[in-house]
PDB file of N, CA and C in Angstrom:
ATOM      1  N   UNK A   1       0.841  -1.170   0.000  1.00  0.00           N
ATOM      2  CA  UNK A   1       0.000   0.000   0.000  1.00  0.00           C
ATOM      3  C   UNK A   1       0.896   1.246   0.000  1.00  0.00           C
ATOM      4  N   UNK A   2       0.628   1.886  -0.767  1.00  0.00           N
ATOM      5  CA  UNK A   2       1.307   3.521  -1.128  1.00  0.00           C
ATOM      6  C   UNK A   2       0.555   4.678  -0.072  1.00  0.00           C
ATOM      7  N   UNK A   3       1.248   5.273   0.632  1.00  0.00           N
ATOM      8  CA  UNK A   3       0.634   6.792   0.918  1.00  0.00           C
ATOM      9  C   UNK A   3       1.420   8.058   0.739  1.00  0.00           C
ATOM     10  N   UNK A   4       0.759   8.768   1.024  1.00  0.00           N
ATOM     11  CA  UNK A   4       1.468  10.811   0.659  1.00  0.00           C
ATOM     12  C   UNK A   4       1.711  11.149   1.502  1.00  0.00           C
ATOM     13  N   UNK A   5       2.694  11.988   2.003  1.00  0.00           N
ATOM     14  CA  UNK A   5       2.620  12.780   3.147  1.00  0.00           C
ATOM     15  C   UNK A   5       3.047  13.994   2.722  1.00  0.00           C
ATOM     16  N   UNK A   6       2.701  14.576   3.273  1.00  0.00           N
ATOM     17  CA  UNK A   6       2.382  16.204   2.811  1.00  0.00           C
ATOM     18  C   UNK A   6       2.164  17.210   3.966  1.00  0.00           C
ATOM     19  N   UNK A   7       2.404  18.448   4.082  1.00  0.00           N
ATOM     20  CA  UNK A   7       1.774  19.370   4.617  1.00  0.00           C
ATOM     21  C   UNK A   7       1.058  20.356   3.668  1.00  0.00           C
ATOM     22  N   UNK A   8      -0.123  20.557   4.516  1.00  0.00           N
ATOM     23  CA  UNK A   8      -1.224  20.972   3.986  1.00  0.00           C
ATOM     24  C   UNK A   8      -1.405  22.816   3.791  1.00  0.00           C
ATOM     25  N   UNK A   9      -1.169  23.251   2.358  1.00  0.00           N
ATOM     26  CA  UNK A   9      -1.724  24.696   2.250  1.00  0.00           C
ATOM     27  C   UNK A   9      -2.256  25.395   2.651  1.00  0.00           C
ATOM     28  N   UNK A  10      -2.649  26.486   3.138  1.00  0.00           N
ATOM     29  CA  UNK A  10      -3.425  27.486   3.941  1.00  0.00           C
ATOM     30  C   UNK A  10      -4.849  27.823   2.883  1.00  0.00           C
ATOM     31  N   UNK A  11      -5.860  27.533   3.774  1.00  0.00           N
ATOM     32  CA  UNK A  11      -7.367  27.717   3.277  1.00  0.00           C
ATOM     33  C   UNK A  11      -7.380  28.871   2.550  1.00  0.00           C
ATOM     34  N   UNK A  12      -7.519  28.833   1.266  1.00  0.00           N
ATOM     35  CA  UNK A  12      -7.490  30.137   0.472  1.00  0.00           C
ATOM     36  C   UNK A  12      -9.076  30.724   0.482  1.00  0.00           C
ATOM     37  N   UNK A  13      -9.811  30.641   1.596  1.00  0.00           N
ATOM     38  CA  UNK A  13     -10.876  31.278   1.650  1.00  0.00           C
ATOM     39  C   UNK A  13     -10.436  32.248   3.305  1.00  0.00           C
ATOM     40  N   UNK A  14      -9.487  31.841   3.659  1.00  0.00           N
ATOM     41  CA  UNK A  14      -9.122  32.579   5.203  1.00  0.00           C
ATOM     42  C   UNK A  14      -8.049  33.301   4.538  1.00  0.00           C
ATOM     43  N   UNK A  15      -7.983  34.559   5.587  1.00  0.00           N
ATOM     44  CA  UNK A  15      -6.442  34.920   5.204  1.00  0.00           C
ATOM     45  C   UNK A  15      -5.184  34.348   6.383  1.00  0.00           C
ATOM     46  N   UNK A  16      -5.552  33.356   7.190  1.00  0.00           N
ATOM     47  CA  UNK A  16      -5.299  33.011   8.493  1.00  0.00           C
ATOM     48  C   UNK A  16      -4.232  31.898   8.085  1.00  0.00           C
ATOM     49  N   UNK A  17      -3.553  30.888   8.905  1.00  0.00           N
ATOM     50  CA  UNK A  17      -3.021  29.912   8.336  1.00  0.00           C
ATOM     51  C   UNK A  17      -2.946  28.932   9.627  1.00  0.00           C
ATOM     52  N   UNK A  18      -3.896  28.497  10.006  1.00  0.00           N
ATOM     53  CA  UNK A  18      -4.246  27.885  10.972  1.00  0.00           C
ATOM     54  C   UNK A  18      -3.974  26.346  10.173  1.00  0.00           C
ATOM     55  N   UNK A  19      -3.649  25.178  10.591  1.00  0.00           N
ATOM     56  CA  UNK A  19      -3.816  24.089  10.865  1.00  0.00           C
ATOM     57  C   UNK A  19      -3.184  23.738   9.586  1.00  0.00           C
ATOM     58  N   UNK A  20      -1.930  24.458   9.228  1.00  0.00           N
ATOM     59  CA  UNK A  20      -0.859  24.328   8.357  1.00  0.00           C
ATOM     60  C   UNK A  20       0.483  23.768   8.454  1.00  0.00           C
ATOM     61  N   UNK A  21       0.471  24.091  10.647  1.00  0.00           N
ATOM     62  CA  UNK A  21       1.722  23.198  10.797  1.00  0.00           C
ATOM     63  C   UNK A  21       1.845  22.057  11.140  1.00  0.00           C
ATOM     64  N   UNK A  22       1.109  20.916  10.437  1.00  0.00           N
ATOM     65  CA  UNK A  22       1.069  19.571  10.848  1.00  0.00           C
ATOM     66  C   UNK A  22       1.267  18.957   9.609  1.00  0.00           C
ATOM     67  N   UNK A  23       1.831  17.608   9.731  1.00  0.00           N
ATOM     68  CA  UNK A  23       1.744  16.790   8.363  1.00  0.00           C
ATOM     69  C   UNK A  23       0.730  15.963   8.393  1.00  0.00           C
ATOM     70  N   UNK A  24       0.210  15.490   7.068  1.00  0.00           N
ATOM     71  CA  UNK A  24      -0.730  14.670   6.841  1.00  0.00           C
ATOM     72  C   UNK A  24      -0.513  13.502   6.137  1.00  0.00           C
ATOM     73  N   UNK A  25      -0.569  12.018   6.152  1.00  0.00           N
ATOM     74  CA  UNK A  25      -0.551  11.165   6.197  1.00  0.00           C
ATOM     75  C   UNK A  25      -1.966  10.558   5.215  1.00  0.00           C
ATOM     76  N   UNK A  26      -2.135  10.639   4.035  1.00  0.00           N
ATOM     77  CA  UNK A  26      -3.008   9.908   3.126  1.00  0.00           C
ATOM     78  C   UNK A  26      -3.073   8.922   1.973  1.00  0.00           C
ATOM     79  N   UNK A  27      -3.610   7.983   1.734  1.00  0.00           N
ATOM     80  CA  UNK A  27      -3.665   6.691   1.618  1.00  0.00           C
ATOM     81  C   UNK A  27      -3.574   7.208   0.145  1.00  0.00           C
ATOM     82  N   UNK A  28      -2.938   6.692  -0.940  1.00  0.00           N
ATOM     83  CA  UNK A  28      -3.628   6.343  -2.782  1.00  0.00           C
ATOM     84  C   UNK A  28      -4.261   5.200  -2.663  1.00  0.00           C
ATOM     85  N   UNK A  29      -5.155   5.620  -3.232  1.00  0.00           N
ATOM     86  CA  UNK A  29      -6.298   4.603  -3.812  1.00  0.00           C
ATOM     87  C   UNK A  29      -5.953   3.807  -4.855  1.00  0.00           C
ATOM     88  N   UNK A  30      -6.216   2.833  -4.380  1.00  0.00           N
ATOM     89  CA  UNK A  30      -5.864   1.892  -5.745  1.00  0.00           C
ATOM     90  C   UNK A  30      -6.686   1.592  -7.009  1.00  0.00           C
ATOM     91  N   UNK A  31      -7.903   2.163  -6.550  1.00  0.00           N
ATOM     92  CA  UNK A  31      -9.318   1.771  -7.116  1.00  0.00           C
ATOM     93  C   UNK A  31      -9.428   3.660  -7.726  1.00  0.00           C
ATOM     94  N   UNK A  32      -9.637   3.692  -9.253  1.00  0.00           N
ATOM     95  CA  UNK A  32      -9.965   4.923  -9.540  1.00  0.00           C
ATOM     96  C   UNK A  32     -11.697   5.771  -8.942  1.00  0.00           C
ATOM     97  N   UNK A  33     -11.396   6.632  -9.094  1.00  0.00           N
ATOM     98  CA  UNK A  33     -13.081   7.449  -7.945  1.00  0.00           C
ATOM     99  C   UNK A  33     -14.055   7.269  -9.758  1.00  0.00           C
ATOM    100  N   UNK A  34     -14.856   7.439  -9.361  1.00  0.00           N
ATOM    101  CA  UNK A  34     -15.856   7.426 -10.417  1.00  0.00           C
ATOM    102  C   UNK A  34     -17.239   8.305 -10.295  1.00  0.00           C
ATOM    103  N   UNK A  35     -17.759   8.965 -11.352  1.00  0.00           N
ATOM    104  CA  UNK A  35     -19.045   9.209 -10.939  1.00  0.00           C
ATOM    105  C   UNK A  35     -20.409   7.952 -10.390  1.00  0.00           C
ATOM    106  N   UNK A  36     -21.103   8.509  -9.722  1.00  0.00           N
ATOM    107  CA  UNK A  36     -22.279   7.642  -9.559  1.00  0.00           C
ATOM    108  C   UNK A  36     -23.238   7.934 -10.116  1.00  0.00           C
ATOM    109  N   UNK A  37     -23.723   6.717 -11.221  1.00  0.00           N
ATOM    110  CA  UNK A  37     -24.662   7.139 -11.926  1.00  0.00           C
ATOM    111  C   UNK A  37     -25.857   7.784 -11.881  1.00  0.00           C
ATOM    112  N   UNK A  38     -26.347   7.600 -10.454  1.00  0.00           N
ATOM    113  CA  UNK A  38     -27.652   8.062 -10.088  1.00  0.00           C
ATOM    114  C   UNK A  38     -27.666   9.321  -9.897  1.00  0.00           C
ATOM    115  N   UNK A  39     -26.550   9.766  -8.424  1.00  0.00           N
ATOM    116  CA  UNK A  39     -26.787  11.160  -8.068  1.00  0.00           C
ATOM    117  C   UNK A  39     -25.533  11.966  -8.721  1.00  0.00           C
ATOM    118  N   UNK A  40     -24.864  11.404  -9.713  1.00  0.00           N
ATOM    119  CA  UNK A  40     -23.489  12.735 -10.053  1.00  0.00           C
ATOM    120  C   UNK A  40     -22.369  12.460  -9.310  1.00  0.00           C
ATOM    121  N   UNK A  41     -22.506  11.781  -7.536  1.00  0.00           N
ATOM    122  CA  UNK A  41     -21.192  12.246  -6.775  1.00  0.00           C
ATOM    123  C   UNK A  41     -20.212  11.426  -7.203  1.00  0.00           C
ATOM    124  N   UNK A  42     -19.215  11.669  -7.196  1.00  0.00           N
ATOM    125  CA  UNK A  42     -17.676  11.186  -7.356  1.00  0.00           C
ATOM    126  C   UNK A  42     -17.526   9.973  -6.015  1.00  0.00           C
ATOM    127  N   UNK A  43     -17.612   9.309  -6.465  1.00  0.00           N
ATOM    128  CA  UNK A  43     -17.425   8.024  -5.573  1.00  0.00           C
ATOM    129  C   UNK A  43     -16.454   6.920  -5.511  1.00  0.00           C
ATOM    130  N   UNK A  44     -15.755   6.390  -4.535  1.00  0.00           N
ATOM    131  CA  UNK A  44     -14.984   5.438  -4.005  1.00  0.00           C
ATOM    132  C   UNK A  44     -15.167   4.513  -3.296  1.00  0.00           C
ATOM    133  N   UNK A  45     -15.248   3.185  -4.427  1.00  0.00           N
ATOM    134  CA  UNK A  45     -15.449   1.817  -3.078  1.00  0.00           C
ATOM    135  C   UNK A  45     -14.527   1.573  -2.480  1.00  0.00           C
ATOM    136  N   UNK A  46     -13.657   2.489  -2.198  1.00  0.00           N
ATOM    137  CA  UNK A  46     -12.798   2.134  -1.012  1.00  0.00           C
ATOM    138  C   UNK A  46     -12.772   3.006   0.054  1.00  0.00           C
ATOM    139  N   UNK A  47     -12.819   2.159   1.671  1.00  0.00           N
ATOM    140  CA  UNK A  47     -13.023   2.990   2.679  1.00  0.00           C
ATOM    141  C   UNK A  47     -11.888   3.732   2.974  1.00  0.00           C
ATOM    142  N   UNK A  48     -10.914   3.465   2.538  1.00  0.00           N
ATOM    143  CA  UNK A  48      -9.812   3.964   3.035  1.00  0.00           C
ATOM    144  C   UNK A  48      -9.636   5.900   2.525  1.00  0.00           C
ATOM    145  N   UNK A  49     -10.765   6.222   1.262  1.00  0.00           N
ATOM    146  CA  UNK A  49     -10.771   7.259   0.571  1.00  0.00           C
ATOM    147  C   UNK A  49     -10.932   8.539   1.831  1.00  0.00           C
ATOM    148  N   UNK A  50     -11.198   8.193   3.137  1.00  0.00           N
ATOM    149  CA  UNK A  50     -11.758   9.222   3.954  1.00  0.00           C
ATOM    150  C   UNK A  50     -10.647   9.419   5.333  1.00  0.00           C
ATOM    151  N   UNK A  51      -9.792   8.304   5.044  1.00  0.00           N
ATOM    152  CA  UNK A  51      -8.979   8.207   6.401  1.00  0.00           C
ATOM    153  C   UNK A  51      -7.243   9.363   6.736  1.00  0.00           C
ATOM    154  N   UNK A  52      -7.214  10.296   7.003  1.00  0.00           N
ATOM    155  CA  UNK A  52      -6.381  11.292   7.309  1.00  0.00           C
ATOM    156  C   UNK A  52      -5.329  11.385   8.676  1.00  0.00           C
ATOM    157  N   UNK A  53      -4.407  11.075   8.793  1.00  0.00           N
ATOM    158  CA  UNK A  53      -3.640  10.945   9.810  1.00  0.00           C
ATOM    159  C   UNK A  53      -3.429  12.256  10.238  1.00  0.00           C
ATOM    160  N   UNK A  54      -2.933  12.620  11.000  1.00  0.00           N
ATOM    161  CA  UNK A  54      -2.138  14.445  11.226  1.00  0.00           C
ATOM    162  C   UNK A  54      -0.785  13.816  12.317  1.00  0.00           C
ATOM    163  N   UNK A  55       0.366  14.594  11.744  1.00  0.00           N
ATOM    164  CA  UNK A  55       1.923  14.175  12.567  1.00  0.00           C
ATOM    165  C   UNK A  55       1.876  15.471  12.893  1.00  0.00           C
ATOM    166  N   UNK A  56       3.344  15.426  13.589  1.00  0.00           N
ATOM    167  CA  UNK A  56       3.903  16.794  14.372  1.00  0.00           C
ATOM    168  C   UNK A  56       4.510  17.076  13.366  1.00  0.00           C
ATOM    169  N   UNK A  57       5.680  16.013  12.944  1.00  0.00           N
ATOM    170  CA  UNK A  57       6.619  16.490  11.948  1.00  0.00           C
ATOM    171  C   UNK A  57       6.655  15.547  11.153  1.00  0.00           C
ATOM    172  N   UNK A  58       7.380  15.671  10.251  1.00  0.00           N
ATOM    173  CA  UNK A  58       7.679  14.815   8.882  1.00  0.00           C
ATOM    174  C   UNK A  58       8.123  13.165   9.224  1.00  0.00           C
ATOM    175  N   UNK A  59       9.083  13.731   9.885  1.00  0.00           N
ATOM    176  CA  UNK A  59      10.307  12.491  10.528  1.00  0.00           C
ATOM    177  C   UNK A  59       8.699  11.168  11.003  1.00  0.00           C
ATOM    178  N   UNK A  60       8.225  11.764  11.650  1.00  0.00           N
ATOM    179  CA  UNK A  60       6.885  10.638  12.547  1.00  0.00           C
ATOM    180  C   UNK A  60       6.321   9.897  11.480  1.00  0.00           C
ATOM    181  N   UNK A  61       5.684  10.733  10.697  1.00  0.00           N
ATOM    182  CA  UNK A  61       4.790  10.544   9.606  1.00  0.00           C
ATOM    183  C   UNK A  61       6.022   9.549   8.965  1.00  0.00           C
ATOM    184  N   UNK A  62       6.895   9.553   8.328  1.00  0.00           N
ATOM    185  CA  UNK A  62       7.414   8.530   7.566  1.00  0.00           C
ATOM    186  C   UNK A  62       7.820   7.342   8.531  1.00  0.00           C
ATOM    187  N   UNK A  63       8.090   7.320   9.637  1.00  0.00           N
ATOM    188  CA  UNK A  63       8.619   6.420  10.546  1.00  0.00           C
ATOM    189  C   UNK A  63       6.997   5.825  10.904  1.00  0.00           C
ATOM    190  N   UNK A  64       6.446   6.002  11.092  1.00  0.00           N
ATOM    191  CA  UNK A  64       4.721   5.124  10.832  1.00  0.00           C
ATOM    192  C   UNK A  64       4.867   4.537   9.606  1.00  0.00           C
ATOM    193  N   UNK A  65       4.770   5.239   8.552  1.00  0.00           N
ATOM    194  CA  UNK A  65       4.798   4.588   7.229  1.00  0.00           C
ATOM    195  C   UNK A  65       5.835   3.306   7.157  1.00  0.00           C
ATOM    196  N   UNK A  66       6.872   3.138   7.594  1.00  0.00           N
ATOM    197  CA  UNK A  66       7.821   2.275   7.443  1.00  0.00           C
ATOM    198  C   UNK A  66       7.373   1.367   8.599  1.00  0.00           C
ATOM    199  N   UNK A  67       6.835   1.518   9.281  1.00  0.00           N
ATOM    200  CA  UNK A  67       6.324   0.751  10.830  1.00  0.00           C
ATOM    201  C   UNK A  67       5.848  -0.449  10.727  1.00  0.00           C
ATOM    202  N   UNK A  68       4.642   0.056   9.273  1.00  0.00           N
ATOM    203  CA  UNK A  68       3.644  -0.348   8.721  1.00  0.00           C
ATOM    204  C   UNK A  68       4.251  -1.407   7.517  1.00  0.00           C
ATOM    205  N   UNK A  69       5.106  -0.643   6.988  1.00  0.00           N
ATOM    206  CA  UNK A  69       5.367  -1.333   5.695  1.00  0.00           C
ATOM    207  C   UNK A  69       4.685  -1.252   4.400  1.00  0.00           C
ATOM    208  N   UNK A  70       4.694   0.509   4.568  1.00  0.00           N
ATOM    209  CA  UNK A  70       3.818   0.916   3.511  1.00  0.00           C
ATOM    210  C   UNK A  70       5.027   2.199   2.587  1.00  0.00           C
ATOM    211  N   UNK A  71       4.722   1.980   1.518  1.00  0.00           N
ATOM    212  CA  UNK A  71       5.599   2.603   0.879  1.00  0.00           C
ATOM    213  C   UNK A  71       5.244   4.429   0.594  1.00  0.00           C
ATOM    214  N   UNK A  72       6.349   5.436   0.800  1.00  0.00           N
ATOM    215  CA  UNK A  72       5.663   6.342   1.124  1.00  0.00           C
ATOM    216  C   UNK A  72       6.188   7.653   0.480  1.00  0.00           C
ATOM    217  N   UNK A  73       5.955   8.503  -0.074  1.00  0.00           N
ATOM    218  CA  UNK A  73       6.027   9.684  -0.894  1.00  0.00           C
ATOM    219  C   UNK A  73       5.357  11.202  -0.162  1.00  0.00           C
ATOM    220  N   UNK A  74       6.883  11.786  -0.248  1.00  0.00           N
ATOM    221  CA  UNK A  74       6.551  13.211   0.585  1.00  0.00           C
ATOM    222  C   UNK A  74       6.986  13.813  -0.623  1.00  0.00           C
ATOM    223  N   UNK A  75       5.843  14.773  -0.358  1.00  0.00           N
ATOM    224  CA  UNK A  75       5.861  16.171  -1.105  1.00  0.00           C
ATOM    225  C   UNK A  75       6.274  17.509  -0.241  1.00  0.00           C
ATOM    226  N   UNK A  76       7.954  17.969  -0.181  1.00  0.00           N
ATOM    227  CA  UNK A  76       8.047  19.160   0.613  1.00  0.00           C
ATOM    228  C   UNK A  76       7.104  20.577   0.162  1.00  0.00           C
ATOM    229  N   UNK A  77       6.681  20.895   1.567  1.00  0.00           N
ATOM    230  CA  UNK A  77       6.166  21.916   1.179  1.00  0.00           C
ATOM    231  C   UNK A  77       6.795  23.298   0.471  1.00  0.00           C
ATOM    232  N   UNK A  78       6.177  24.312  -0.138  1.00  0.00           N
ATOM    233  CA  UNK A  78       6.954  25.329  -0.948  1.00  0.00           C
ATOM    234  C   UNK A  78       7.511  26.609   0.098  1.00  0.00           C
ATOM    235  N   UNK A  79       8.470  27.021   0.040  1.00  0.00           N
ATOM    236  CA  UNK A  79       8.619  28.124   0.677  1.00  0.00           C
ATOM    237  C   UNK A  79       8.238  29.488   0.589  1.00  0.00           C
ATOM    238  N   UNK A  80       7.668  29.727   1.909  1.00  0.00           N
ATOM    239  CA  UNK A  80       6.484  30.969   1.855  1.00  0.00           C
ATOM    240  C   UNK A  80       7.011  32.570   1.666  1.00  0.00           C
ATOM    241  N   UNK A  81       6.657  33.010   0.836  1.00  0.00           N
ATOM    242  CA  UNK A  81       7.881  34.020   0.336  1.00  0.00           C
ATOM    243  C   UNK A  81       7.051  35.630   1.126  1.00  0.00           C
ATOM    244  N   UNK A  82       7.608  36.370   1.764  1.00  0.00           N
ATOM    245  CA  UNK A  82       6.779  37.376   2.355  1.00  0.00           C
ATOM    246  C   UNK A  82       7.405  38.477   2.180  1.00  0.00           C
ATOM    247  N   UNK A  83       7.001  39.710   1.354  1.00  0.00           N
ATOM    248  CA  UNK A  83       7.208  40.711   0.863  1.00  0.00           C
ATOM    249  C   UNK A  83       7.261  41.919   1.660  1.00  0.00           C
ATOM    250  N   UNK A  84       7.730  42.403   2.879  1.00  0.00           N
ATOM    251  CA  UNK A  84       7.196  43.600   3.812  1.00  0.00           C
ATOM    252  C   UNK A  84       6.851  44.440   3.343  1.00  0.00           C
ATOM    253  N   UNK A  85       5.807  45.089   3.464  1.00  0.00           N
ATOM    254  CA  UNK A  85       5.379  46.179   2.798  1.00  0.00           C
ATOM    255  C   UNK A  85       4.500  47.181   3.918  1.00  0.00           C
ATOM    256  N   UNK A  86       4.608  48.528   3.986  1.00  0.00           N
ATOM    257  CA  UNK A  86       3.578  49.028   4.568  1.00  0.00           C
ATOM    258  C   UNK A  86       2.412  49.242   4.085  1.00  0.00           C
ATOM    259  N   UNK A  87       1.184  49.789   5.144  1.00  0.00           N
ATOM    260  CA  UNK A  87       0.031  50.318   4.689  1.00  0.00           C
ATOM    261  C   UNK A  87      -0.031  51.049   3.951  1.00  0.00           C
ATOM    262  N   UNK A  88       0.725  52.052   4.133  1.00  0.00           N
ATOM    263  CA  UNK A  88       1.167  53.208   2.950  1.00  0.00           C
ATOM    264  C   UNK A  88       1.170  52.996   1.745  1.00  0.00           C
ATOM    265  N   UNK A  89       2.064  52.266   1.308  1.00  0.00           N
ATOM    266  CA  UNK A  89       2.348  51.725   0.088  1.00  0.00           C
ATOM    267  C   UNK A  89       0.949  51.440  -0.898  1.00  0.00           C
ATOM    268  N   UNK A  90      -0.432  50.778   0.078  1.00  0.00           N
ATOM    269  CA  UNK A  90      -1.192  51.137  -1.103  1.00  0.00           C
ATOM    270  C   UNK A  90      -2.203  52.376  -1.746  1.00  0.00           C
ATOM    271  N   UNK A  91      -1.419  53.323  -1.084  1.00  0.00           N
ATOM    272  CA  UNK A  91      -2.111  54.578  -1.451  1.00  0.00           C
ATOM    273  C   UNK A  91      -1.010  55.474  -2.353  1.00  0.00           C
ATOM    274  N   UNK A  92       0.246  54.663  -2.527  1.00  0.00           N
ATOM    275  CA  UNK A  92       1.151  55.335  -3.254  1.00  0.00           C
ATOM    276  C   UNK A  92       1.494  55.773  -4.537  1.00  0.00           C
ATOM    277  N   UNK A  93       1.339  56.073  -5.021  1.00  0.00           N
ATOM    278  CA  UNK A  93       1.090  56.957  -6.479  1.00  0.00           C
ATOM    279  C   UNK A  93       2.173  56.463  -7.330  1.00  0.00           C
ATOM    280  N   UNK A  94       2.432  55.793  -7.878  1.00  0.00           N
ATOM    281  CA  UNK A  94       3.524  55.665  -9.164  1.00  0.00           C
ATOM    282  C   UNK A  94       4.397  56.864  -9.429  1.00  0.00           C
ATOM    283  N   UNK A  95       5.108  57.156  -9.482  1.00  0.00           N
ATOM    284  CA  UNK A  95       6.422  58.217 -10.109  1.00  0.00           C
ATOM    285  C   UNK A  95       6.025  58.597 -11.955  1.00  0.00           C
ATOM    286  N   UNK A  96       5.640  59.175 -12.369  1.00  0.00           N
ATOM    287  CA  UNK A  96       5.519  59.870 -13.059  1.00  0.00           C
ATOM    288  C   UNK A  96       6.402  59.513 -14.384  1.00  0.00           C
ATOM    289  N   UNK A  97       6.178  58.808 -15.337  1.00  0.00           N
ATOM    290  CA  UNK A  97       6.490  58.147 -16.601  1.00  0.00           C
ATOM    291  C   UNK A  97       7.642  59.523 -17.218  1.00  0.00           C
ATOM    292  N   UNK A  98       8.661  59.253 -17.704  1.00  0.00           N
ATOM    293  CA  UNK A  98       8.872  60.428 -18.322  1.00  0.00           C
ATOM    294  C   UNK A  98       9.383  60.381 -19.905  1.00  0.00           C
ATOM    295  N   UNK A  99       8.702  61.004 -20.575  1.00  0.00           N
ATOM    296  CA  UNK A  99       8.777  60.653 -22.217  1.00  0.00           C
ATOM    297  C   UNK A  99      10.076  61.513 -22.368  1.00  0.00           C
ATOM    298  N   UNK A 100      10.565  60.794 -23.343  1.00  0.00           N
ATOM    299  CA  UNK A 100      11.533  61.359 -24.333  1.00  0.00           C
ATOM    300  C   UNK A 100      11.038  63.077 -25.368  1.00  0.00           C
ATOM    301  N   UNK A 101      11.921  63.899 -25.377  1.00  0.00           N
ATOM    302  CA  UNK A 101      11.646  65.214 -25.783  1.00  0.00           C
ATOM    303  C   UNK A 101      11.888  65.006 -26.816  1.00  0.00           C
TER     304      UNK A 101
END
């Protein structure tokens, strides 16, 4: 059995970044998801499609995985790039283009 471990992106509906510093621990499916014919939803006969671990750190999360004897693929997360800027700045007027005479 294959799983991911990953840490998880910040809710792009918050501007907050709550419950970003943990890793997560999720299963691949072996079985592709499919629609269901009746109602539309995207469905998985496998139970395992819902099951989510949460680690402290990386190191845990793969040392379970190997515990287990499950083969396992981390995706490092990207580095968060932060620009300082003041309030000011968005009321600041551009500098004035200057054409050639």
């Amino acid at each position: 059995m294959d799983v991911r471990i990953y840490m998880p992106p910040k809710n792009a509906m918050q501007s907050g970044r709550a419950q970003t510093e943990s890793w997560v621990l999720e299963y691949e499916l072996p079985t592709p998801r499919r629609p269901e014919p009746l109602m539309g939803w995207t469905s998985s006969r496998d139970t395992l499609n819902s099951v989510r671990l949460n680690f402290d750190t990386k190191e845990l999360a793969i040392a379970f995985a190997e515990k287990n004897g499950w083969g396992c693929s981390v995706e490092e997360p990207h580095a968060r790039r932060v620009r300082p800027r003041s309030y000011a700045d968005n009321f600041r007027t551009p500098p004035p283009t200057s054409r050639p005479a």
